[in-house]
Protein backbone atom coordinates (compact mmCIF):
# COMPACT_ATOMS: atom_id res chain seq x y z
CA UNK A 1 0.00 0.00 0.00
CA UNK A 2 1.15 3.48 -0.73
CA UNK A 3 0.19 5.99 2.02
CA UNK A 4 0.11 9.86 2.17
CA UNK A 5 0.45 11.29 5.66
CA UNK A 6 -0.56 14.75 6.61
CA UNK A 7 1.54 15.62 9.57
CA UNK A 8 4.15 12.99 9.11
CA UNK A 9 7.09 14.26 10.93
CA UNK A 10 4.97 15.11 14.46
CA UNK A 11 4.94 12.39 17.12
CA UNK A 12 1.96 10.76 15.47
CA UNK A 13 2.73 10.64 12.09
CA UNK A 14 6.67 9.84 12.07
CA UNK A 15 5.63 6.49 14.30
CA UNK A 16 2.69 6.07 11.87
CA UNK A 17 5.05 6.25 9.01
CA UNK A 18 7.77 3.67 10.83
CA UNK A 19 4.83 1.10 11.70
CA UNK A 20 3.66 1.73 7.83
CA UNK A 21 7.39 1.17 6.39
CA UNK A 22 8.54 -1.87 8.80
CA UNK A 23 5.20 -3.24 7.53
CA UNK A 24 6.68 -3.12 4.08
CA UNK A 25 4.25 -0.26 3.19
CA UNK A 26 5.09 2.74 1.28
CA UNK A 27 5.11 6.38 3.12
CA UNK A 28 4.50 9.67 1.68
CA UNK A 29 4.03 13.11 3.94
CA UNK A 30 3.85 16.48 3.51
CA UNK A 31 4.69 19.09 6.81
CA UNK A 32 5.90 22.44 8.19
CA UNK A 33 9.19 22.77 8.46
CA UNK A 34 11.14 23.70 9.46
CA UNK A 35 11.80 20.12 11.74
CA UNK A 36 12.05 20.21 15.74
CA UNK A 37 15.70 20.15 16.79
CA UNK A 38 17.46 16.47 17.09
CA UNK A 39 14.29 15.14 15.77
CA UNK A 40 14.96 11.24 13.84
CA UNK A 41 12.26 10.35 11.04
CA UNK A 42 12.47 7.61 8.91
CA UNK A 43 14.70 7.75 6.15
CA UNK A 44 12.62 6.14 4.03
CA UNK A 45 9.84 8.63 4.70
CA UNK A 46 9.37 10.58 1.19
CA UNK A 47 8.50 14.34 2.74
CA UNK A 48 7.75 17.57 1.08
CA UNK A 49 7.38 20.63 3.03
CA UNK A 50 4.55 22.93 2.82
CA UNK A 51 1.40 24.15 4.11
CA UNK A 52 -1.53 21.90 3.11
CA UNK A 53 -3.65 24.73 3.74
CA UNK A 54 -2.15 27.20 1.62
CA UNK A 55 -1.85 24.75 -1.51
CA UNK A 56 -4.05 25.21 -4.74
CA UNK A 57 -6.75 22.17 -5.10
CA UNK A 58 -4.39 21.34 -7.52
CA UNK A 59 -1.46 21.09 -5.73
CA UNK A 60 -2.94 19.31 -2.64
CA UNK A 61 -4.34 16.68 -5.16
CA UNK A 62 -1.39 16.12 -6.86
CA UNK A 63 -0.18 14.83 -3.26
CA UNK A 64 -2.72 12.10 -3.41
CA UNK A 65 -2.18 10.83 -6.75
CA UNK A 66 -1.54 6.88 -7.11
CA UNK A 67 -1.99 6.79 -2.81
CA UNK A 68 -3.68 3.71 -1.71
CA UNK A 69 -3.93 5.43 1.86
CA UNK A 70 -4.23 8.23 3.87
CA UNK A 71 -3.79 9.08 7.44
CA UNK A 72 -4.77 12.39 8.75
CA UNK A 73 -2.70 13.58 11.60
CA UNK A 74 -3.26 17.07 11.71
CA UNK A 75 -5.66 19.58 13.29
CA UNK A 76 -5.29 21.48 16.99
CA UNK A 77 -6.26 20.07 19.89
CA UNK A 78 -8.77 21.17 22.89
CA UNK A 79 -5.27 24.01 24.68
CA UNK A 80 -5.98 26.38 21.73
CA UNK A 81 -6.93 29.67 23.22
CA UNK A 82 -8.51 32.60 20.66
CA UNK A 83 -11.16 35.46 20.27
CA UNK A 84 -14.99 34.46 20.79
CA UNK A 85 -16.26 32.17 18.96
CA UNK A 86 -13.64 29.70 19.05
CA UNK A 87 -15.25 27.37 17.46
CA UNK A 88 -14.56 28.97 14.62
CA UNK A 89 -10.94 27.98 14.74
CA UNK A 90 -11.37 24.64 15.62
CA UNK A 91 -13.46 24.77 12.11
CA UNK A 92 -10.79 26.00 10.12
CA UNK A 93 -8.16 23.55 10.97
CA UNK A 94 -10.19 20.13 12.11
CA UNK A 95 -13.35 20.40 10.03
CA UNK A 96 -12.96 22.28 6.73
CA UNK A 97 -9.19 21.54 6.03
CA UNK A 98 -10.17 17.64 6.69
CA UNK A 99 -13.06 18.13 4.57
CA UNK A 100 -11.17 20.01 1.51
CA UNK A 101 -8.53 17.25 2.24
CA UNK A 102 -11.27 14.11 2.05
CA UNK A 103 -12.67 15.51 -1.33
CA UNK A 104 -9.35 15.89 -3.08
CA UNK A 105 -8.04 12.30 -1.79
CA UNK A 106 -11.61 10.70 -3.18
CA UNK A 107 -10.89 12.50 -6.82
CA UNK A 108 -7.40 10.99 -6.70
CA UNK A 109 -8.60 7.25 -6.01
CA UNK A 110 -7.54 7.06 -2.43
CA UNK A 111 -9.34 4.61 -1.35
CA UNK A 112 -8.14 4.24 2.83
CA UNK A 113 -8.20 6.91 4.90
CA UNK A 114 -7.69 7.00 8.97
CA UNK A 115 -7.95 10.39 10.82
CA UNK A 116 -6.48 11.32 14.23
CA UNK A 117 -10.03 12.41 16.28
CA UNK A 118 -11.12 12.79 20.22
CA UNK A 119 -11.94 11.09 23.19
CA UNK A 120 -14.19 13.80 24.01
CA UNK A 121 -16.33 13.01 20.89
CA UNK A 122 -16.59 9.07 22.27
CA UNK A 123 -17.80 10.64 25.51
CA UNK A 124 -19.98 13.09 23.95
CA UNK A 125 -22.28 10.36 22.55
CA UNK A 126 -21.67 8.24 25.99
CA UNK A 127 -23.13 10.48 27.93
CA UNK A 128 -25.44 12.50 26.31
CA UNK A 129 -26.74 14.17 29.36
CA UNK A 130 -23.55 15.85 30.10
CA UNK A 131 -24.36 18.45 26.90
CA UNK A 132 -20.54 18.33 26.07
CA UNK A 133 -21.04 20.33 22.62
CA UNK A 134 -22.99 22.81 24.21
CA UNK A 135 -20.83 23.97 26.67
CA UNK A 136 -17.26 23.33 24.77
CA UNK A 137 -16.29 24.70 21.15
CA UNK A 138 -13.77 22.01 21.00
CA UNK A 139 -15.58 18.90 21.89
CA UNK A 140 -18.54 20.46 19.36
CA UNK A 141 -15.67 20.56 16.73
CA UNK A 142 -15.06 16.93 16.88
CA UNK A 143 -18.40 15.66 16.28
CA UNK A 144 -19.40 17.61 13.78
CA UNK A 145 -15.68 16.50 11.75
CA UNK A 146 -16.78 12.92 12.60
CA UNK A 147 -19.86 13.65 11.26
CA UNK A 148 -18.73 15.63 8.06
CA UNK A 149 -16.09 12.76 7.59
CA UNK A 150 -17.81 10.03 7.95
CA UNK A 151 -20.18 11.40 5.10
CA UNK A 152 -17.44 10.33 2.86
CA UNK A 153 -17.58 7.30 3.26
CA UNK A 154 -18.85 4.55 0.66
CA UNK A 155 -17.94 1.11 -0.55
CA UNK A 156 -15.00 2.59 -2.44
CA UNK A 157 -13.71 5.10 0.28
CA UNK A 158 -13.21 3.59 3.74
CA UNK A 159 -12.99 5.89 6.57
CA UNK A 160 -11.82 5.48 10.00
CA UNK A 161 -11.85 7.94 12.87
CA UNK A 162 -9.58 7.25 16.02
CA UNK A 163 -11.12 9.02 18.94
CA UNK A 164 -7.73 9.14 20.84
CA UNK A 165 -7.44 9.72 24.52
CA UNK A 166 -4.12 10.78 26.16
CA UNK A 167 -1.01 9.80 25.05
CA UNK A 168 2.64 9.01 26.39
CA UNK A 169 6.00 9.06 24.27
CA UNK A 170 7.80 11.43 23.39
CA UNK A 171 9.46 13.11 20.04
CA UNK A 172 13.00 14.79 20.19
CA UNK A 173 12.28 18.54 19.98
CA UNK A 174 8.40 18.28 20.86
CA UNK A 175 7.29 19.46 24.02
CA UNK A 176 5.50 17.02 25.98
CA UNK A 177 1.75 18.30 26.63
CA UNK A 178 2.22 16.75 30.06
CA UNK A 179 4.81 19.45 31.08
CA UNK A 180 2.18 21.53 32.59
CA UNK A 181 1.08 18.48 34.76
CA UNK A 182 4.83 18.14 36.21
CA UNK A 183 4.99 22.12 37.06
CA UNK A 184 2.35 21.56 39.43
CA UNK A 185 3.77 18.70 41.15
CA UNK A 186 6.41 20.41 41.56
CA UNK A 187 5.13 23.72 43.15
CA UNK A 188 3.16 21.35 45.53
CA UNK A 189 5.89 21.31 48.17
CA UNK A 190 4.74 17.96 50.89
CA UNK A 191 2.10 16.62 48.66
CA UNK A 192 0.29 16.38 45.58
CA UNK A 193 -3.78 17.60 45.27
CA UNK A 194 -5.53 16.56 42.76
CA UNK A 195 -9.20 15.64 41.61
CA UNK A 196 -10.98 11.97 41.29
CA UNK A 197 -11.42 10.54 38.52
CA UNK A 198 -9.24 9.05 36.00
CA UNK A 199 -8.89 8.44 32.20
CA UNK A 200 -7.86 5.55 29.30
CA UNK A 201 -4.21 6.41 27.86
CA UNK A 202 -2.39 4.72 25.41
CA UNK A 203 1.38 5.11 24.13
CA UNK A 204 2.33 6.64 20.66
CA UNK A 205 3.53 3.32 19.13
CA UNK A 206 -0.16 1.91 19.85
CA UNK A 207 -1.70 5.08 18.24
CA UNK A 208 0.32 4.48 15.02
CA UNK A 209 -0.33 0.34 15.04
CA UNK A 210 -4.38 1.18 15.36
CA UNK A 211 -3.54 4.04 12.35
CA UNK A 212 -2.19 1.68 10.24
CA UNK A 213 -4.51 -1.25 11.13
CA UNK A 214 -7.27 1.16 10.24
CA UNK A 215 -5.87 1.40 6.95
CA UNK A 216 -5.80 -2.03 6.18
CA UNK A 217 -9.10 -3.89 8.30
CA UNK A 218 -11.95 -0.94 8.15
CA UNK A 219 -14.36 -1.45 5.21
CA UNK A 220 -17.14 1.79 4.93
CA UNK A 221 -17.83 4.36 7.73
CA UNK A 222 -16.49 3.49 11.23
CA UNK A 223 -15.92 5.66 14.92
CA UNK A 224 -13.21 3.45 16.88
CA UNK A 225 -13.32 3.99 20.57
CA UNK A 226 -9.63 4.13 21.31
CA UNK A 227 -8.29 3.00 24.57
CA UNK A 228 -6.00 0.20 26.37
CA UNK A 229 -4.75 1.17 29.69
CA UNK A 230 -7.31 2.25 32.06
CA UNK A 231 -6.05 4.54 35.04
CA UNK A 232 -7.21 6.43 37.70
CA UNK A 233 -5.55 9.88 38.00
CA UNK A 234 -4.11 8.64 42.03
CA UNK A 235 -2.47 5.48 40.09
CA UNK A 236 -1.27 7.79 37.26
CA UNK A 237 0.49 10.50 38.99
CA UNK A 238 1.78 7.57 41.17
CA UNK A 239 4.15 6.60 38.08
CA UNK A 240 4.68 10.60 37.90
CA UNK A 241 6.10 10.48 40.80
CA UNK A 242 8.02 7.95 40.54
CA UNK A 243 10.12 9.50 37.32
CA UNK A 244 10.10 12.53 38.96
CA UNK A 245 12.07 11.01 42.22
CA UNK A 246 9.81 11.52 44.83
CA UNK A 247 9.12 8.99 47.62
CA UNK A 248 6.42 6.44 47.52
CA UNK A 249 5.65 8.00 50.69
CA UNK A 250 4.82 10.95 49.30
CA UNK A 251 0.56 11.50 49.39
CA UNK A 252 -2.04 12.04 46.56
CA UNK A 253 -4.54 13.94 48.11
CA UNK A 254 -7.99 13.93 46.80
CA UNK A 255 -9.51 17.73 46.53
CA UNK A 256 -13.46 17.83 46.34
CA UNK A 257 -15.40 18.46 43.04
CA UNK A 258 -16.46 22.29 43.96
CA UNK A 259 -12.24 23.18 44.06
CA UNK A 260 -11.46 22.23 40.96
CA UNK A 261 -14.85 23.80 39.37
CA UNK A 262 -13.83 26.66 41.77
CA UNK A 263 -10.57 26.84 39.68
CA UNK A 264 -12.15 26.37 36.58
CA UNK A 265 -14.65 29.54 37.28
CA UNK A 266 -11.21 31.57 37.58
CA UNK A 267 -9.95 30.60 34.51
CA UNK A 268 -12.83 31.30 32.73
CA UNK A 269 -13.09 34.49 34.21
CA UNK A 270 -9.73 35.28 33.40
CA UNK A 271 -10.68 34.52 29.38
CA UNK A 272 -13.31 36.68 29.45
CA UNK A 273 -11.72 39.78 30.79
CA UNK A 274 -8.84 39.38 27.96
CA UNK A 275 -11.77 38.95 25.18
CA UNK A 276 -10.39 34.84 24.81
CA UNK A 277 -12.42 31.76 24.59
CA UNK A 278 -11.03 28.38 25.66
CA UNK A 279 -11.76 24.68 23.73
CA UNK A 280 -13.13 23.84 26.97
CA UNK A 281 -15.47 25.51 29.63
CA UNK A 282 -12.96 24.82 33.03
CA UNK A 283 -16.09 25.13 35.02
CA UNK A 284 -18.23 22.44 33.19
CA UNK A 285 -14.93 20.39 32.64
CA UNK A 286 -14.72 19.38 36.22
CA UNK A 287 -17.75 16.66 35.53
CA UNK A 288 -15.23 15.17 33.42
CA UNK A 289 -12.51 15.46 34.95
CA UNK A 290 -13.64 13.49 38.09
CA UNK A 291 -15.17 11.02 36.40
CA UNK A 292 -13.71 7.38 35.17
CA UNK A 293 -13.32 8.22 31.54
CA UNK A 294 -12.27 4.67 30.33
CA UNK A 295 -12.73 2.50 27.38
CA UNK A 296 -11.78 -0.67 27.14
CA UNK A 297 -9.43 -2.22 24.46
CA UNK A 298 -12.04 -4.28 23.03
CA UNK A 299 -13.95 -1.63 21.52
CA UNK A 300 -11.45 -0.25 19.04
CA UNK A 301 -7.95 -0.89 19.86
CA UNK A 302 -8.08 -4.76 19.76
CA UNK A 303 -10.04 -5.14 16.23
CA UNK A 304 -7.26 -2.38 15.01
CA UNK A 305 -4.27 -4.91 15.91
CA UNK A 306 -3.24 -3.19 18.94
CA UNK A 307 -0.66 -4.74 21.07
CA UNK A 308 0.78 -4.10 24.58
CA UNK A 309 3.12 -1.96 25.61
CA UNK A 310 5.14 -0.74 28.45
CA UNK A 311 2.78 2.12 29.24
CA UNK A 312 4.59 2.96 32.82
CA UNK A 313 7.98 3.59 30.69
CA UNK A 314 6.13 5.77 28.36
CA UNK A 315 4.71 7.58 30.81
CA UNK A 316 8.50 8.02 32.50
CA UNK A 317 9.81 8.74 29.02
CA UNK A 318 7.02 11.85 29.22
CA UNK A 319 8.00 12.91 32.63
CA UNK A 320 11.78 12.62 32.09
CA UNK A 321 11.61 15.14 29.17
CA UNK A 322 9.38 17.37 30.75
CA UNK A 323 11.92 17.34 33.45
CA UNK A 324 14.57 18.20 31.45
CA UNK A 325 12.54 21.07 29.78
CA UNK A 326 11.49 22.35 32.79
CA UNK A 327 15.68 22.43 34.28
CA UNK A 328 16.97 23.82 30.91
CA UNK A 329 18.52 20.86 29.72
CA UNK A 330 16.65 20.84 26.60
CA UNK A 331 15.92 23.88 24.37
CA UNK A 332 14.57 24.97 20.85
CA UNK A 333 11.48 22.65 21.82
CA UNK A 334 7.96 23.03 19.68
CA UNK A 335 5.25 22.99 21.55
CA UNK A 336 2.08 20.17 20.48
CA UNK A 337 -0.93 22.08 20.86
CA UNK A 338 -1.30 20.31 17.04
CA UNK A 339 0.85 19.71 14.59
């Protein structure tokens, strides 16, 4: 199979691409450059560099021509911060460049394609009472791309949607989105506070083995639930600790619901007076935040040809180069807000 990757040299797409080419596949991408500092792709990765989004019809279906496949690993993710309605933006970059990008692949014969989406979206339809698109632009955003994508799809045009929950691994020169996470353990002096609740993670390498078995086992229209290793936030941010040197002794203390929505209030406030609307509403985040947000590995991850891996090293991989971040050991990073 030959497969076009949007977004091939992030930390998606370049492990996408190695999964692909050890499978004896052939990879195509187009990115930004320039490249994050120290980063390693795989040399036999074909990339041009370029702006999907500024390309010509022409140009952008030119990419496509004789691909069998296509993953799309692009987009920005629920951080993204900008002037009411902020939904907008999520629209620009997940919903109509996927859409201008679905429509060009179909004219060039593609006939695969598997697209990096959302938990949140799984969740959305899980628990409809919650009102998730009404109260956050970003989680709105991702059902109405699964939605728009998904109207793609026929008998000669197979598309998959990942709804991906957190991930752990890191890329040289990428800035892990967990550094945030590690600044607050660390400011927290004798102990850690944090919520209940807990979420489903998987590891990069799994992300791009379920990418690539998308490409090759989905037939028509499909959603994949995507989770393997099911964690409560005291039994994650035990392995935190535990990269970040601390002593088991050291306590996770559970903080009630109304703090954290208390929190969330502020930092919605704070938006508003600066004219700034967030993916998510902090305040109606807490429900999900202290909530068990798993999924199981039998509902996408298995069927997609998902195996184990060694999700507590991935997670110290995460912490170690936050760490290192954090000290100024590392510089010239990129952030991953999307790629």
């Amino acid at each position: 199979m030959k497969v076009f990757i949007i977004g091939g040299t992030g930390l998606l797409g370049s492990e996408t691409a190695r999964v692909l080419l050890e499978q004896g596949h052939e990879v195509s991408s187009l990115a930004l450059p320039p490249l994050p500092h120290g980063v390693a792709l795989p040399k036999a990765m074909k990339i041009t560099y370029g702006n999907y989004m500024e390309m010509s019809d022409d140009e952008l279906r030119n990419q496509f021509i004789g691909m069998d496949g296509f993953v799309f690993a692009a987009g920005i993710d629920e951080r993204v911060e900008g002037k009411p309605p902020v939904y907008q933006m999520f629209k620009k970059y997940n919903i109509d460049a996927l859409e201008r990008s679905l429509r060009l692949a179909k004219e060039a014969g593609v006939k695969h394609v598997a697209i990096c989406g959302s938990y949140f979206a799984y969740f959305a339809r899980r628990f409809p009472e919650w009102k998730l698109t009404e109260f956050h632009p970003y989680i709105r955003s991702r059902i109405d791309q699964e939605e728009m994508a998904l109207s793609f799809a026929d008998d000669n045009f197979a598309v998959s949607i990942l709804e991906l929950p957190y991930i752990f691994g890191t890329q040289p020169g990428r800035k892990p989105v967990w550094t945030f996470l590690v600044e607050m353990i660390k400011a927290m002096k004798k102990a850690t506070f944090y919520p209940r609740g807990g979420t489903t993670m998987v590891t990069v390498h799994q992300v791009a083995e379920g990418l690539a078995g998308a490409l090759q086992k989905n037939n028509g229209g499909h959603l994949y639930p995507f989770g393997y290793y099911n964690m409560t936030w005291k039994e994650m941010l035990t392995i935190f600790h535990k990269y970040m040197g601390y002593s088991s002794k050291r306590k996770i203390i559970t903080i009630p619901d109304f703090l954290f929505r208390m929190k969330g209030s502020q930092i919605d406030h704070m938006r508003a007076r600066h004219n700034i609307e967030g993916g998510l509403n902090m305040r109606k985040f807490t429900q999900m935040q202290t909530t068990n947000l798993f999924i199981n590995k039998e509902e996408g991850a298995d069927f997609l040809g998902v195996k184990p891996d060694d999700i507590d090293a991935r997670i110290g991989d995460s912490v170690k180069l936050c760490l290192d971040i954090i000290d100024n050991k590392v510089n010239d990073v990129v952030d991953m807000k999307g790629e």
